[in-house]
PDB file of N, CA and C in Angstrom:
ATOM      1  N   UNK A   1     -10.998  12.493   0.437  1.00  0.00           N
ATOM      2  CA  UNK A   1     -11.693  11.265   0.778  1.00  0.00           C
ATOM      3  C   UNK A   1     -12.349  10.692  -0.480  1.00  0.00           C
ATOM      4  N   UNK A   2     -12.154   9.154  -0.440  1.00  0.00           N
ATOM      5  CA  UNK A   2     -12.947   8.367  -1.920  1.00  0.00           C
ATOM      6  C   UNK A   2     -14.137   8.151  -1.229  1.00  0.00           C
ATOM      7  N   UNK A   3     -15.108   8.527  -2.725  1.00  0.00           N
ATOM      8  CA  UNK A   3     -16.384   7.830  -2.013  1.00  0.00           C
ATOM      9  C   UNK A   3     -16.501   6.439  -2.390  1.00  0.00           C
ATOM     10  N   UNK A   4     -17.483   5.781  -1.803  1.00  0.00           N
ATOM     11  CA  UNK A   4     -17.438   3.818  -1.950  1.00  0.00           C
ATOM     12  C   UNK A   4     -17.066   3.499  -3.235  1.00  0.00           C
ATOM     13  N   UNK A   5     -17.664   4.135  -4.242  1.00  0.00           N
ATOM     14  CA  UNK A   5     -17.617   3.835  -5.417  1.00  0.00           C
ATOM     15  C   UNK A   5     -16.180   4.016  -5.955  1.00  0.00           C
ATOM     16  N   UNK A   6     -15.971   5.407  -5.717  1.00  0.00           N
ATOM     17  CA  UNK A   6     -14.445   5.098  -6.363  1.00  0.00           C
ATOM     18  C   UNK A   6     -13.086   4.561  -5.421  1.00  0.00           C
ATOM     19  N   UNK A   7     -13.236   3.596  -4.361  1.00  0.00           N
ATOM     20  CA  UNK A   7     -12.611   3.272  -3.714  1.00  0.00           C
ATOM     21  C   UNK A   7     -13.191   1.674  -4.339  1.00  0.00           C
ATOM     22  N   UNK A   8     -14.369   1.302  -4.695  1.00  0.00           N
ATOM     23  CA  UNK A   8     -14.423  -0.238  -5.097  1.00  0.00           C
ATOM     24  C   UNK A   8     -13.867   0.118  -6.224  1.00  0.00           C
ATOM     25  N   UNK A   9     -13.872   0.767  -6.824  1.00  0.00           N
ATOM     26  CA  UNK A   9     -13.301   0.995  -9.143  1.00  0.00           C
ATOM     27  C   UNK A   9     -11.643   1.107  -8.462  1.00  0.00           C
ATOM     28  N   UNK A  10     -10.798   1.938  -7.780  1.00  0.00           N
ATOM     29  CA  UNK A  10      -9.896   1.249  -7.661  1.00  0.00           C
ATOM     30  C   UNK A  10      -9.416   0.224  -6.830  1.00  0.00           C
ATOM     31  N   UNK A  11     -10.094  -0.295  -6.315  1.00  0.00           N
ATOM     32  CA  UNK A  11      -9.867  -1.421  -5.400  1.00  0.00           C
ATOM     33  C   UNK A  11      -9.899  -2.711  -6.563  1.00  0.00           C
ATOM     34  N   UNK A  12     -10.349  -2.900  -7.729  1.00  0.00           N
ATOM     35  CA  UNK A  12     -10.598  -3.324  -8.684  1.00  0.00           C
ATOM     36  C   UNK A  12      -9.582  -3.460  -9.756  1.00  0.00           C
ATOM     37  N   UNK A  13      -9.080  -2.336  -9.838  1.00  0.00           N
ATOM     38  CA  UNK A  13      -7.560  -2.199 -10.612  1.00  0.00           C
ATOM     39  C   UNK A  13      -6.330  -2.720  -9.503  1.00  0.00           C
ATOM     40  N   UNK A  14      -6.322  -2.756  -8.568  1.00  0.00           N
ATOM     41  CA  UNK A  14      -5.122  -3.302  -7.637  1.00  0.00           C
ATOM     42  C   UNK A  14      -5.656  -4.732  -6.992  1.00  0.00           C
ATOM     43  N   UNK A  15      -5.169  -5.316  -7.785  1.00  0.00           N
ATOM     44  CA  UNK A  15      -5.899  -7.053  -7.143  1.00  0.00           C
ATOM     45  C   UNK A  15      -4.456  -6.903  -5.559  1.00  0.00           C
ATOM     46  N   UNK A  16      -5.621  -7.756  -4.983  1.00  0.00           N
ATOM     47  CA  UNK A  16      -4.441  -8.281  -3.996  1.00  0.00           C
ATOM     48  C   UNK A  16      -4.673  -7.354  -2.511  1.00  0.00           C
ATOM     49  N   UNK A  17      -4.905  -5.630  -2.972  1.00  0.00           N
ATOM     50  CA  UNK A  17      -5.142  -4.822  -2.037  1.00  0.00           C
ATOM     51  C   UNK A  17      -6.651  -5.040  -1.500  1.00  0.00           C
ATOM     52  N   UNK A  18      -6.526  -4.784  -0.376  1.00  0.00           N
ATOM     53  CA  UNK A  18      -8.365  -5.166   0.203  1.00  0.00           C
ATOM     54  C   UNK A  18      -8.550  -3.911   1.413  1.00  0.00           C
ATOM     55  N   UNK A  19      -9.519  -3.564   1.603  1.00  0.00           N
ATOM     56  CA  UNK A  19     -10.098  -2.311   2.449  1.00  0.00           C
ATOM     57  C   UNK A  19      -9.783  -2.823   3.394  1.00  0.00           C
ATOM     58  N   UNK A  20      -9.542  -2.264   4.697  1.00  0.00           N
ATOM     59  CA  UNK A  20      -9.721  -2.344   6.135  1.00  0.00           C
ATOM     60  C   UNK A  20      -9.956  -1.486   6.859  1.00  0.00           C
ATOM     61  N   UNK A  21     -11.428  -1.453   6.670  1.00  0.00           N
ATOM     62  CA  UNK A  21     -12.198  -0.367   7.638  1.00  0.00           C
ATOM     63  C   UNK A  21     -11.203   1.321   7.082  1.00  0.00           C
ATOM     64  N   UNK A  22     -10.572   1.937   7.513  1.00  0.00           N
ATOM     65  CA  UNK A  22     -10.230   3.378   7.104  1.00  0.00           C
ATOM     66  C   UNK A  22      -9.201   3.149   6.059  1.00  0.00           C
ATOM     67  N   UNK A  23      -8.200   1.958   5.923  1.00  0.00           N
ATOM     68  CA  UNK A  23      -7.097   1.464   5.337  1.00  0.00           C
ATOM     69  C   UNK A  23      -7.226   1.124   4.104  1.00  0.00           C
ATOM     70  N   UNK A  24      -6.196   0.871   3.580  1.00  0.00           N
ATOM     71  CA  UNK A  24      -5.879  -0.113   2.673  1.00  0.00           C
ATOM     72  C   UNK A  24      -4.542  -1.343   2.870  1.00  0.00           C
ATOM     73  N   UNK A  25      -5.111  -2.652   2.645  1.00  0.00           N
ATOM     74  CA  UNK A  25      -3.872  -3.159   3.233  1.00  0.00           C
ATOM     75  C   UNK A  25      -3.547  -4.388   2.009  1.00  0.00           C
ATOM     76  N   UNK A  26      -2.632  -4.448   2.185  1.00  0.00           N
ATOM     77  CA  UNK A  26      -1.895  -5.757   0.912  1.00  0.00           C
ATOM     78  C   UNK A  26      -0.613  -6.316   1.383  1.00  0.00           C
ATOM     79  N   UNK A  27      -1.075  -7.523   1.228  1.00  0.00           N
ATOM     80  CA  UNK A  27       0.109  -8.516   2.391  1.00  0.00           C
ATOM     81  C   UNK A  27       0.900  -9.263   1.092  1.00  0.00           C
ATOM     82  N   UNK A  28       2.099  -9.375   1.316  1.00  0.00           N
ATOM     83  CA  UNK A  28       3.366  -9.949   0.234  1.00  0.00           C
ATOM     84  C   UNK A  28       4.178 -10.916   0.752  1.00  0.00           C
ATOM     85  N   UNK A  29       3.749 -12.423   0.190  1.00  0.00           N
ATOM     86  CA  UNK A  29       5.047 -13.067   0.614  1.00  0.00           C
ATOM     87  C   UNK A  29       5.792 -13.005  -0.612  1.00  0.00           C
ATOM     88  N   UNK A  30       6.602 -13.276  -0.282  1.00  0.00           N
ATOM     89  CA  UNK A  30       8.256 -13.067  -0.647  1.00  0.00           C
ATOM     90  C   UNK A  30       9.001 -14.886  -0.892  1.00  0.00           C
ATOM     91  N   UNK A  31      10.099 -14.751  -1.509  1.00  0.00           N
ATOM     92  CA  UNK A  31      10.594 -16.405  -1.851  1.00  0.00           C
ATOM     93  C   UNK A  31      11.833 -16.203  -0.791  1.00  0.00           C
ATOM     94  N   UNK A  32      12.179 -14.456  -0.176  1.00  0.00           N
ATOM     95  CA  UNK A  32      13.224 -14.808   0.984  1.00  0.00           C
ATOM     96  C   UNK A  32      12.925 -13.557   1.580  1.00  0.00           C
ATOM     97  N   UNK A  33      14.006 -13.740   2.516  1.00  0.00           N
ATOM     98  CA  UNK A  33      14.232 -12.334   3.506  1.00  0.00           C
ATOM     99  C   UNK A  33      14.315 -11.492   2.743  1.00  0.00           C
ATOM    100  N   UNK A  34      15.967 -11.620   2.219  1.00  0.00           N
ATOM    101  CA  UNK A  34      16.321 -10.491   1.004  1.00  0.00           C
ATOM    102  C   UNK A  34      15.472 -10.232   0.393  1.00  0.00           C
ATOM    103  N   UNK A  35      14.690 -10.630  -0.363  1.00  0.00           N
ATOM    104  CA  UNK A  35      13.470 -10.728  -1.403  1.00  0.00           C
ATOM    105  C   UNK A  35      12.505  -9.544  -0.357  1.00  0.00           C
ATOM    106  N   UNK A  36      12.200 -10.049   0.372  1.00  0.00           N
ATOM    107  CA  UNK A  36      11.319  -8.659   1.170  1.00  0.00           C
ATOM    108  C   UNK A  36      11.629  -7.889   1.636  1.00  0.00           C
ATOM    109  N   UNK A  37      13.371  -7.665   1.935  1.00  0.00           N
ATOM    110  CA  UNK A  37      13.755  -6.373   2.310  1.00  0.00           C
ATOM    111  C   UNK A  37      13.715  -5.627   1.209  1.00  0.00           C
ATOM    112  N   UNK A  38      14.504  -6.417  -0.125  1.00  0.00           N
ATOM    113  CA  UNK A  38      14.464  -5.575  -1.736  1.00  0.00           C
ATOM    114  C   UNK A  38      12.857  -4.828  -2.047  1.00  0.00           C
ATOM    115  N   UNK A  39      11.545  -5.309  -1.556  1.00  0.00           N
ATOM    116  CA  UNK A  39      10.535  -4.960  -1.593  1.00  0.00           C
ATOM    117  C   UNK A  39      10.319  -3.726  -0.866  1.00  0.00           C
ATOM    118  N   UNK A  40      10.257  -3.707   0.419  1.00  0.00           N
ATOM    119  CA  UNK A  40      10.632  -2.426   1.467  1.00  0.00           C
ATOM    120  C   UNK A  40      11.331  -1.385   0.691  1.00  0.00           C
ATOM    121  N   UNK A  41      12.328  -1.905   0.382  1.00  0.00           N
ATOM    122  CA  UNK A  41      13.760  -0.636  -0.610  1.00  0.00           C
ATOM    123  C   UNK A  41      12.775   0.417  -1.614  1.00  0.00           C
ATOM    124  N   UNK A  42      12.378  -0.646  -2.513  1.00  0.00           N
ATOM    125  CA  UNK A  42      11.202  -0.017  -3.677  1.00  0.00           C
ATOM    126  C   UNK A  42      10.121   0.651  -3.030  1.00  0.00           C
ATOM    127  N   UNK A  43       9.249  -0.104  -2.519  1.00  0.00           N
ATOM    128  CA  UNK A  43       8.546   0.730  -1.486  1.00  0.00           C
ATOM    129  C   UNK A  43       8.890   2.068  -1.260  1.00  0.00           C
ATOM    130  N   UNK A  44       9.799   2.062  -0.086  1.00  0.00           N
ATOM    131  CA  UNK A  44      10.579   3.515   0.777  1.00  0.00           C
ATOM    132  C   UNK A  44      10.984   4.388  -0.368  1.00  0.00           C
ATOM    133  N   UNK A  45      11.270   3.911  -1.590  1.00  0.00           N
ATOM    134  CA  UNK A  45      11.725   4.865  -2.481  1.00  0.00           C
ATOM    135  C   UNK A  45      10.539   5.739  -3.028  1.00  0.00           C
ATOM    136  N   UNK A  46       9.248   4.777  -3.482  1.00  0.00           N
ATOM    137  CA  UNK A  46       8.271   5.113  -4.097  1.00  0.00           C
ATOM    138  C   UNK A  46       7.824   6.063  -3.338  1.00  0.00           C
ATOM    139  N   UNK A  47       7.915   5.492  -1.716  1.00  0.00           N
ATOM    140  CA  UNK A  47       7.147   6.642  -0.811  1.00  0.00           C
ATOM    141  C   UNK A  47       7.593   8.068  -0.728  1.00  0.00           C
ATOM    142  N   UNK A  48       9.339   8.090  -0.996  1.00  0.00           N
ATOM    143  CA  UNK A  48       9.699   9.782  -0.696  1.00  0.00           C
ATOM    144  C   UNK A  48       9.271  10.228  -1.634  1.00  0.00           C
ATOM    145  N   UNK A  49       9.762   9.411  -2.951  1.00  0.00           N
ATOM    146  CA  UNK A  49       9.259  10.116  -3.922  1.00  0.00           C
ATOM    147  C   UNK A  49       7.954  11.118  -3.771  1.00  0.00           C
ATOM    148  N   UNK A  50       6.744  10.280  -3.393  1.00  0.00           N
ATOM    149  CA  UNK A  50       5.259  10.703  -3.267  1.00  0.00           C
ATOM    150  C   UNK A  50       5.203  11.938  -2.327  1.00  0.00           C
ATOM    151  N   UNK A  51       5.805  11.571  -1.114  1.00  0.00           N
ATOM    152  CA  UNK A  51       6.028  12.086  -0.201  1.00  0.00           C
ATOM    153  C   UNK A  51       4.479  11.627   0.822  1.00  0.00           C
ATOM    154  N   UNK A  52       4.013  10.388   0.406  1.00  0.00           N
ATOM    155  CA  UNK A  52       3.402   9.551   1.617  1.00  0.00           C
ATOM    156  C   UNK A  52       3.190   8.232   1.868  1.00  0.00           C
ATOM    157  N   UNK A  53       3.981   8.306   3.209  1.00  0.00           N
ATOM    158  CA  UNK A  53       4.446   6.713   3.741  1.00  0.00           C
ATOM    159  C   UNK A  53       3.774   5.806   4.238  1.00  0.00           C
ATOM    160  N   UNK A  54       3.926   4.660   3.751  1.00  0.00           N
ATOM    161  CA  UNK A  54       2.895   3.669   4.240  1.00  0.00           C
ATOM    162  C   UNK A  54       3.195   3.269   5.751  1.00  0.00           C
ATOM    163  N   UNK A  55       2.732   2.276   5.985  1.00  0.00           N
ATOM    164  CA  UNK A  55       3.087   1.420   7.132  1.00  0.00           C
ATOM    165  C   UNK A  55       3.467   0.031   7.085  1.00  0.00           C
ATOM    166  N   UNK A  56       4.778  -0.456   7.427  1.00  0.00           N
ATOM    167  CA  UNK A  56       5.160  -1.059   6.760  1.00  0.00           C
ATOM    168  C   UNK A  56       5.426  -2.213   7.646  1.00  0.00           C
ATOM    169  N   UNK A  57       5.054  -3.297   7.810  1.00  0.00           N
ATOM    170  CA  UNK A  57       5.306  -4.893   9.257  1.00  0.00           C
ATOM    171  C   UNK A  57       6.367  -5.954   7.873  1.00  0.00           C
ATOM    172  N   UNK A  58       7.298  -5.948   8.773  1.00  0.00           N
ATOM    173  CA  UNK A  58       8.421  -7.200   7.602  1.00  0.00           C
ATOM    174  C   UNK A  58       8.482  -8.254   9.177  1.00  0.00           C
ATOM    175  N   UNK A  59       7.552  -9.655   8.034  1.00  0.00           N
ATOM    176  CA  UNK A  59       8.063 -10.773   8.928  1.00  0.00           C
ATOM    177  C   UNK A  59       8.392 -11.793   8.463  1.00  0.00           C
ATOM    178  N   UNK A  60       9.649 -11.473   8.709  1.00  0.00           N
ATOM    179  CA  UNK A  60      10.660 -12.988   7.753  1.00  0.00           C
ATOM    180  C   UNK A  60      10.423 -12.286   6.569  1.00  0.00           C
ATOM    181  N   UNK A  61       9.331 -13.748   5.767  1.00  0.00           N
ATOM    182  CA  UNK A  61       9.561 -13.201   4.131  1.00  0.00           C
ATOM    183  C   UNK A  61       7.841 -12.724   3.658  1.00  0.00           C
ATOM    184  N   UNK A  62       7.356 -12.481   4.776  1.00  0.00           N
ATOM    185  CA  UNK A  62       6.163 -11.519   4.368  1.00  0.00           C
ATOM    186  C   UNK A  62       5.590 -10.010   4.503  1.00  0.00           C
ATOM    187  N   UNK A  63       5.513  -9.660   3.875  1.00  0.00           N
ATOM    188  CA  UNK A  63       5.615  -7.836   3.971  1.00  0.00           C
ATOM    189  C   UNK A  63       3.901  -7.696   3.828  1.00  0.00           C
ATOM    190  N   UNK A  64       3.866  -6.253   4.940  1.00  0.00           N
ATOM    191  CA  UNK A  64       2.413  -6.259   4.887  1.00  0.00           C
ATOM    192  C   UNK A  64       2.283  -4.561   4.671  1.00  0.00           C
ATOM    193  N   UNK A  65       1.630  -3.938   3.969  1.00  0.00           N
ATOM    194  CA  UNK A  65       1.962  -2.945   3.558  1.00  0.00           C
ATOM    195  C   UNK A  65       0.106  -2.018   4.044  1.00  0.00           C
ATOM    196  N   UNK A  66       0.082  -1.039   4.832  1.00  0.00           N
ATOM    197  CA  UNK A  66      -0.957  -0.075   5.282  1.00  0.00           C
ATOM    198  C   UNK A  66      -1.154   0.946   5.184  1.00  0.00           C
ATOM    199  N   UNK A  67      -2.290   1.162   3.597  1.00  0.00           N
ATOM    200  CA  UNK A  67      -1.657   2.634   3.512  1.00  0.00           C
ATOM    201  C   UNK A  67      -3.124   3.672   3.635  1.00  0.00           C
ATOM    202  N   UNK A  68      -2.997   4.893   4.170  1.00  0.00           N
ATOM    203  CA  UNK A  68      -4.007   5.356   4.154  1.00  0.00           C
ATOM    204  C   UNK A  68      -3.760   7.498   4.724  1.00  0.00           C
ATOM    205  N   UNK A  69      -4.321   7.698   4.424  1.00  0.00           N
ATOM    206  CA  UNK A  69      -3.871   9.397   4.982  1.00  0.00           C
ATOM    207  C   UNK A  69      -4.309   9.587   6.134  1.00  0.00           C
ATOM    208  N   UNK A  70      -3.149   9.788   7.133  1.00  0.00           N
ATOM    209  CA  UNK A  70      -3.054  10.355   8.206  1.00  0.00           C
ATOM    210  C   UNK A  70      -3.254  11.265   8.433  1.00  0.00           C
ATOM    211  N   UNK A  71      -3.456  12.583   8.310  1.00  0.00           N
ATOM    212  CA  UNK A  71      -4.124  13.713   7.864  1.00  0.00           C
ATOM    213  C   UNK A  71      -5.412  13.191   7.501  1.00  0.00           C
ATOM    214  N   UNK A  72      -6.294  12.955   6.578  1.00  0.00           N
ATOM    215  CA  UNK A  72      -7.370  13.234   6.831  1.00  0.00           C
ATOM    216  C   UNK A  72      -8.448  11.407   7.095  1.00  0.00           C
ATOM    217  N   UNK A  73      -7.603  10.828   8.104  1.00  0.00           N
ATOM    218  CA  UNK A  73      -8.155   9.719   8.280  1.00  0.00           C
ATOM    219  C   UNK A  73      -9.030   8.685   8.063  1.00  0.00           C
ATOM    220  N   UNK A  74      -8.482   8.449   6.467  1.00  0.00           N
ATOM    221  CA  UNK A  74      -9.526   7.989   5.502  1.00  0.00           C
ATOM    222  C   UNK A  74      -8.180   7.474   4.388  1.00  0.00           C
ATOM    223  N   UNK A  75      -9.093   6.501   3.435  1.00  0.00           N
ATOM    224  CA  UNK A  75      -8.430   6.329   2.387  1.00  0.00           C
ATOM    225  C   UNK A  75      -8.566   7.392   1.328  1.00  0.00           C
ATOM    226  N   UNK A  76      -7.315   8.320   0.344  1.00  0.00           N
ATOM    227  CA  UNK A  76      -7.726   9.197  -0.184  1.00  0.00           C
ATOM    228  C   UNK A  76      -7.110   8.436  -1.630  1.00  0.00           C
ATOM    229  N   UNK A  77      -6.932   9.731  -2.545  1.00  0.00           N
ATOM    230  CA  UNK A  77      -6.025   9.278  -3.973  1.00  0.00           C
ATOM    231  C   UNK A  77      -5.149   9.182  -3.792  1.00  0.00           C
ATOM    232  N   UNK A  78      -4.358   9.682  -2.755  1.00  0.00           N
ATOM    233  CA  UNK A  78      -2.970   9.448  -2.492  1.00  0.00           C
ATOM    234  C   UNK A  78      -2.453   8.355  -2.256  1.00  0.00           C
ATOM    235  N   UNK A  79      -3.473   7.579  -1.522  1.00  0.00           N
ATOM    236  CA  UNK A  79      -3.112   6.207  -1.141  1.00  0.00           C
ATOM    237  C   UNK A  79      -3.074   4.908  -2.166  1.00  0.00           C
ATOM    238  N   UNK A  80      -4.082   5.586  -3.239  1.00  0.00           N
ATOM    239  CA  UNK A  80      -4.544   4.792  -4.388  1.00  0.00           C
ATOM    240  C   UNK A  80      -3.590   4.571  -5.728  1.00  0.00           C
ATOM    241  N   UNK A  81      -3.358   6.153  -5.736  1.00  0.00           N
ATOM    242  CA  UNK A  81      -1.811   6.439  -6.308  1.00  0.00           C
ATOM    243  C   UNK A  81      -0.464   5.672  -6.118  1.00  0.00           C
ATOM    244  N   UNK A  82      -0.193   5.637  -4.504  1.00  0.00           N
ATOM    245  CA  UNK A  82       0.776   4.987  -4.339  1.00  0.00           C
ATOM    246  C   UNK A  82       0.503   3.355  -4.622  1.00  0.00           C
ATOM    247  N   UNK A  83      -0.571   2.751  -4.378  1.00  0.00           N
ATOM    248  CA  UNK A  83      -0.735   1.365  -4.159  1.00  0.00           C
ATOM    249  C   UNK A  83      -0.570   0.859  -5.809  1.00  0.00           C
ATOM    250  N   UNK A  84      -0.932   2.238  -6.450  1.00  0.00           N
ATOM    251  CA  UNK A  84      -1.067   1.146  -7.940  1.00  0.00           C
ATOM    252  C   UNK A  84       0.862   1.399  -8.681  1.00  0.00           C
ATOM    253  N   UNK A  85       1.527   2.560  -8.093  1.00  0.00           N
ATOM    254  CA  UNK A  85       3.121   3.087  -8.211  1.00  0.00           C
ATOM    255  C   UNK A  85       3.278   1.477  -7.603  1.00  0.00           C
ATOM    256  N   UNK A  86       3.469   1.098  -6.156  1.00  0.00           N
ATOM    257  CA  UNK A  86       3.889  -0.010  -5.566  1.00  0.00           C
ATOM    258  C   UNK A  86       3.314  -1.181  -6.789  1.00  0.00           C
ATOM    259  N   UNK A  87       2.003  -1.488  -7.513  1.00  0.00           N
ATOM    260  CA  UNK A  87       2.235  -2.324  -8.293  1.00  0.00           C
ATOM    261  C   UNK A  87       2.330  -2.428  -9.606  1.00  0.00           C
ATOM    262  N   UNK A  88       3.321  -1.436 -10.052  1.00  0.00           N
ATOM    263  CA  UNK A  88       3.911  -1.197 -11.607  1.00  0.00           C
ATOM    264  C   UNK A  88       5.122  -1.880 -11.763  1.00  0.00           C
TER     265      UNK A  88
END
């Protein structure tokens, strides 16, 4: 589990991502469908890699991405890890 502080210091390095209550969430439009399925692809890859999966809503050309540990029902490093992998 992050405490506030180091959940605002990286919340700070990932523009775009914003808290939601236990979450982390970051919404993506896209210039097409394809364009946000190709996003999903990278995503799903990043995630086995890690070996933890976000949650993932594709509508049309906006992708909304929810990530947080299920296991210990909270935002951890894992989630922080992946969010800043998703924006490299």
């Amino acid at each position: 589990m992050l405490t506030e502080e180091q959940l605002a210091a990286a919340l700070a390095e990932l523009p775009g991502w914003q808290q939601d209550g236990d979450r982390l969430r970051r919404v993506f439009e896209l210039d097409s469908f394809p364009a946000a399925i190709r996003l999903v692809r990278r995503v799903a890859d990043l995630a086995e890699a890690s070996d933890h999966h976000p949650e993932i809503l594709i509508q049309y050309r906006t992708v909304t991405l929810t990530l947080w540990s299920h296991d210990k029902g909270c935002v951890t490093e894992r989630d922080t890890a992946l969010a800043r992998a998703i924006e490299s």
